[in-house]
Protein backbone atom coordinates (compact mmCIF):
# COMPACT_ATOMS: atom_id res chain seq x y z
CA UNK A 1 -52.69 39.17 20.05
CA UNK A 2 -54.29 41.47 18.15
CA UNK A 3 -55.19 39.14 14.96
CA UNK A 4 -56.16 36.54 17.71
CA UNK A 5 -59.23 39.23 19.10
CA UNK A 6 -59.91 39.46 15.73
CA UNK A 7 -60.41 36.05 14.58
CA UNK A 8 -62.26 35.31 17.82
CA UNK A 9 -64.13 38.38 17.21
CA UNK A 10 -65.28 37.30 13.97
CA UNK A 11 -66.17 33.80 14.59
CA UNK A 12 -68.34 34.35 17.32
CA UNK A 13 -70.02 37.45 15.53
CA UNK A 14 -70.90 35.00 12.71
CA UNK A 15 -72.17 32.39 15.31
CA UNK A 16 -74.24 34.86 16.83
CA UNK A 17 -75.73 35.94 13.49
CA UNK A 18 -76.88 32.74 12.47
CA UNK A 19 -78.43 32.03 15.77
CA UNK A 20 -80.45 34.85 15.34
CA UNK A 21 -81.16 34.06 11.64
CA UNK A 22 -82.30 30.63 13.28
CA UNK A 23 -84.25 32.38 15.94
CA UNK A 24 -86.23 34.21 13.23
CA UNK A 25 -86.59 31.49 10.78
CA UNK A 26 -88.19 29.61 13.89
CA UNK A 27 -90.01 32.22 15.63
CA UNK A 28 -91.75 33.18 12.19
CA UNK A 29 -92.18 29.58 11.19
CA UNK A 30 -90.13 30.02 7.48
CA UNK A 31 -88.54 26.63 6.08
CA UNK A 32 -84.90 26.65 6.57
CA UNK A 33 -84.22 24.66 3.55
CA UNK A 34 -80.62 26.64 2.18
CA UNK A 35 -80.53 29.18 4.74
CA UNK A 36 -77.28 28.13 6.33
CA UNK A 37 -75.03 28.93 4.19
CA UNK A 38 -76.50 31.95 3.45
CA UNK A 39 -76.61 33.36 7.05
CA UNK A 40 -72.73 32.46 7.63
CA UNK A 41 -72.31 35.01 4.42
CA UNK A 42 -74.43 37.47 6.55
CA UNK A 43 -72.63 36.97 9.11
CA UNK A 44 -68.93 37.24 8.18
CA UNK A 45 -70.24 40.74 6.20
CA UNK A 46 -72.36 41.98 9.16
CA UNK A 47 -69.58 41.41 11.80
CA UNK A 48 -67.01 43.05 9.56
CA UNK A 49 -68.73 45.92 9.28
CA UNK A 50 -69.26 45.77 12.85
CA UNK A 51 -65.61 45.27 13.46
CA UNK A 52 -64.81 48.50 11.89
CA UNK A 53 -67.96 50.49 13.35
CA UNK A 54 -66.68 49.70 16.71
CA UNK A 55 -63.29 51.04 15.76
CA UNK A 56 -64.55 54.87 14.47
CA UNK A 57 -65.71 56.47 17.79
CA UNK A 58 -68.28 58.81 15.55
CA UNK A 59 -70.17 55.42 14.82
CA UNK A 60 -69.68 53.07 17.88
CA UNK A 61 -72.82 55.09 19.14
CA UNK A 62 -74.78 54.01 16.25
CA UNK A 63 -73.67 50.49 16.03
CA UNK A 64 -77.37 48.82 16.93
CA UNK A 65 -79.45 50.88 14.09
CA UNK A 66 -76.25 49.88 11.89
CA UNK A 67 -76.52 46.47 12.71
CA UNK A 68 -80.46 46.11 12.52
CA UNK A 69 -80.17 47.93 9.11
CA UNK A 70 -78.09 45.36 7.66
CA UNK A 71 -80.04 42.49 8.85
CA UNK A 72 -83.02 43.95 7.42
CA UNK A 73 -81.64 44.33 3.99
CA UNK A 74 -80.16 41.21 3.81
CA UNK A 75 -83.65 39.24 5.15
CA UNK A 76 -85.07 41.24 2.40
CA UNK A 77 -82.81 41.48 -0.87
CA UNK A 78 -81.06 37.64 -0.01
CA UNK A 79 -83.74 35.67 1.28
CA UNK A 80 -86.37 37.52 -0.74
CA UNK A 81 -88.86 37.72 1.89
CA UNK A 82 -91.18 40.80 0.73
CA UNK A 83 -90.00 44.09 2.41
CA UNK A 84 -92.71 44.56 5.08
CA UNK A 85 -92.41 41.31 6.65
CA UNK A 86 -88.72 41.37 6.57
CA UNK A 87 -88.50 44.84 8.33
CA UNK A 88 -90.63 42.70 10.92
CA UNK A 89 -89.06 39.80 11.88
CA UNK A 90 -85.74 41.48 11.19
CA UNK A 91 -86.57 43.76 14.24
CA UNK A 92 -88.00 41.45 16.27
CA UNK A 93 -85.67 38.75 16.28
CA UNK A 94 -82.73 41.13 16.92
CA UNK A 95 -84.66 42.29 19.93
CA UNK A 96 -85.37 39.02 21.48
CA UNK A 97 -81.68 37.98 21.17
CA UNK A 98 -80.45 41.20 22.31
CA UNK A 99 -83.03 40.70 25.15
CA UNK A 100 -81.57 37.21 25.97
CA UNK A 101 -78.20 38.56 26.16
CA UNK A 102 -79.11 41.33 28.42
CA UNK A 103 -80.85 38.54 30.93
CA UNK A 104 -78.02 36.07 30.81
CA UNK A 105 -75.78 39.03 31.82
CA UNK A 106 -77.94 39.86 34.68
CA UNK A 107 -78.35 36.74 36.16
CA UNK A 108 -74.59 35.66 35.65
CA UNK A 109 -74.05 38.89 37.71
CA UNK A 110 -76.61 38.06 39.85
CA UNK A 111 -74.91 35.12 40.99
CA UNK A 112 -71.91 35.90 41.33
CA UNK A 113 -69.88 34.78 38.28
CA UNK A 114 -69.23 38.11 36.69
CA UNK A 115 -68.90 41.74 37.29
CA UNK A 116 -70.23 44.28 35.36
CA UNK A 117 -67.36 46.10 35.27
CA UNK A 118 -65.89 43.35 33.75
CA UNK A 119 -67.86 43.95 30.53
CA UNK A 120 -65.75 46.93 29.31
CA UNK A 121 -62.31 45.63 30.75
CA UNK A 122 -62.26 42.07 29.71
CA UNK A 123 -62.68 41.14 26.19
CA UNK A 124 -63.30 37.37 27.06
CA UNK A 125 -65.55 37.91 29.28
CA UNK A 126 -67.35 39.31 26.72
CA UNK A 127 -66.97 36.85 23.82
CA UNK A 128 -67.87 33.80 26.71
CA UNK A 129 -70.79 35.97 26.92
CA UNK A 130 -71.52 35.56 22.91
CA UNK A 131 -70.87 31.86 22.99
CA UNK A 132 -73.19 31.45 26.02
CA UNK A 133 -75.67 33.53 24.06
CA UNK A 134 -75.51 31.23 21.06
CA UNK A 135 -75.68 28.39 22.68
CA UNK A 136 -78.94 29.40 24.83
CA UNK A 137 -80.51 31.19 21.61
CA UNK A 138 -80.29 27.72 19.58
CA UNK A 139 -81.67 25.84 22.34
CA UNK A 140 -84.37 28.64 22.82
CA UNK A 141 -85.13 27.61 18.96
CA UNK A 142 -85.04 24.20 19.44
CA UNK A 143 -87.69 24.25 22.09
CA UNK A 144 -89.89 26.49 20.20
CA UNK A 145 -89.96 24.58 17.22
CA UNK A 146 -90.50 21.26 18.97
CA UNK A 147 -93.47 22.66 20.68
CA UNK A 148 -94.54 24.27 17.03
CA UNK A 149 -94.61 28.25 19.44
CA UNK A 150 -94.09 30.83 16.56
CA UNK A 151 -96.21 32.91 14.00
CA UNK A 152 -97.68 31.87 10.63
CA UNK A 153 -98.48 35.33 9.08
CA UNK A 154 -95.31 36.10 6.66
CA UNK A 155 -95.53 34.64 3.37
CA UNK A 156 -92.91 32.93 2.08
CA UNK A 157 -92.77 35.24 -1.21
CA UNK A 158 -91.23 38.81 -1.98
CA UNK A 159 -94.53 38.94 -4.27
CA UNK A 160 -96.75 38.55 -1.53
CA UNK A 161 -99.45 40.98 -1.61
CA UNK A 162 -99.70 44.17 1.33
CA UNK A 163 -102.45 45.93 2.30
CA UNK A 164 -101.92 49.65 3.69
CA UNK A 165 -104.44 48.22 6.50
CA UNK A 166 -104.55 50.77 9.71
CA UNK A 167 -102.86 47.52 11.41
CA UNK A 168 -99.80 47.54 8.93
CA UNK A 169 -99.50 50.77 9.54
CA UNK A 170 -99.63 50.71 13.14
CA UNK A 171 -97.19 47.62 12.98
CA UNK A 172 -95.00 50.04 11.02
CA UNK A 173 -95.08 53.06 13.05
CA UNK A 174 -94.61 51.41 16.43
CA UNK A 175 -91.53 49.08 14.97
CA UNK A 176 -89.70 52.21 13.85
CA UNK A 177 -90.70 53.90 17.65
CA UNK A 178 -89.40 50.86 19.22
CA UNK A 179 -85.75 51.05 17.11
CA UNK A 180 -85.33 54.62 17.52
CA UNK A 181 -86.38 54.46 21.12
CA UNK A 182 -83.71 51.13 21.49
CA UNK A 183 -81.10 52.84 19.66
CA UNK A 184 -81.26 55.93 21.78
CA UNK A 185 -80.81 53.71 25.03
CA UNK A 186 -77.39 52.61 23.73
CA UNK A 187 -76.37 55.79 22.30
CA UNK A 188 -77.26 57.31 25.79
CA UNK A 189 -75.53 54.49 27.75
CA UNK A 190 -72.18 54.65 25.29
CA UNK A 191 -71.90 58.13 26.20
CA UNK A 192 -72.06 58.17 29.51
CA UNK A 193 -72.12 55.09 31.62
CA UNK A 194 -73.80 51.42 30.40
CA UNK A 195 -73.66 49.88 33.60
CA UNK A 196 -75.08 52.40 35.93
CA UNK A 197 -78.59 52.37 33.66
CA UNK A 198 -78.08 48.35 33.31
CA UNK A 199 -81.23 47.29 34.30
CA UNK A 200 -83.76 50.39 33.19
CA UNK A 201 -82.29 49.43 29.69
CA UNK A 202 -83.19 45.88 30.03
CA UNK A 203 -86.93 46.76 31.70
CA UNK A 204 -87.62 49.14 28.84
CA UNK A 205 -85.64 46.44 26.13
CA UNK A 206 -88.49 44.10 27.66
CA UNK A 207 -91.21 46.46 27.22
CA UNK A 208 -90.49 47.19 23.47
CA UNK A 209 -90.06 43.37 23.15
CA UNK A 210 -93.50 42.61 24.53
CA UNK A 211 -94.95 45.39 22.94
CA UNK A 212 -93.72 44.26 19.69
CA UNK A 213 -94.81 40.58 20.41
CA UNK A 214 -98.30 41.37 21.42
CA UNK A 215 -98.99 43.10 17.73
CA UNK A 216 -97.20 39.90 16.11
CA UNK A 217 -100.05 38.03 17.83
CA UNK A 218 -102.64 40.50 16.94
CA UNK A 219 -101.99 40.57 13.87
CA UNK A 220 -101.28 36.52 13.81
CA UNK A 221 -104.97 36.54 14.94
CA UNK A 222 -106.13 39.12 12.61
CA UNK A 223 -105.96 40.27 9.12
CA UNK A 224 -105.89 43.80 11.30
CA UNK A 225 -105.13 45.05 14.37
């Protein structure tokens, strides 16, 4: 039983990696020519690491600034996007997925299917929830990218040039906010009680979300904010 959670563990932590890699490549408008392969490599090594992190109770608090860490070095150092655009979309596409999941959750609860308690006593609950994730983040993707909805301001080069514009540096500061700020919702709702604060962690998820998206556009519009 136990190698069986694993293996579905894995899989569907690889699925839901490249669904996000997917979701960035098409939010941010970046050819996808070779990607695949490369994000099932992130994957497997992401959700490994994740594996274990869940299994050391000093780290399973930590797990989402683990996980956003890794994502950012690998959109960086693998697909040699320059550093400040990677830490971007990186962050950004890990919190619209994360933000999908939360809403899918809500309203499968909100119709009756599941109970939140069910989250933390039934593991398959909880990997239907991944697959239904996927499945709604690639046709999220799909939609986007036939109506041509996404951003046109990363270059496509690790060369690419940045300025230490007051915008960049406002992009920065407020991306870092926005993943401490995230990162001490979960660490808050591991240690004491993640359903009880369900939905003020999705509101303020939401907020950082739009907040995020509305300097994307700014700066989409603008060589500075």
């Amino acid at each position: 039983m136990e190698t069986l959670n694993f293996t579905l563990f894995m899989i569907l932590s690889v699925a839901e990696v490249v669904a996000n890699v997917i979701l960035m490549f098409t939010i941010f408008r970046i050819p996808k020519k070779h990607y695949l392969m490369h994000a099932v490599f992130m994957g497997i090594v992401m959700s490994y690491i994740s594996h274990n992190v869940r299994n050391i109770e000093e780290l399973t608090s930590f797990a989402i600034i683990i996980q956003v860490t890794l994502q950012f070095l690998f959109v960086w150092l693998m697909y040699r996007i320059q550093v400040f655009y990677s830490l971007i979309i990186s962050i950004l596409s890990y919190f619209i997925y994360g933000i999908v999941q939360l809403l899918l959750i809500f309203l499968l609860n909100a119709v009756g299917i599941i109970e939140m308690d069910q989250l933390s006593t039934n593991i398959y609950i909880g990997y239907c929830l991944q697959l239904l994730t996927v499945i709604l983040v690639i046709i999220i993707s799909e939609v986007l990218e036939r109506k041509q909805i996404g951003f046109n301001f990363v270059p496509h080069s690790e060369f690419a040039p940045i300025e230490l514009s007051k915008g960049n540096i406002l992009f920065t500061v407020v991306i870092v906010l926005c993943v401490v700020a995230f990162q001490m919702l979960y660490y808050f709702s591991v240690k004491h009680n993640f359903l009880e604060g369900f939905i003020e962690w999705l509101i303020i998820s939401i907020i950082l979300a739009v907040v995020l998206i509305f300097l994307a556009i700014k700066k989409e519009k603008s060589d500075d904010l």
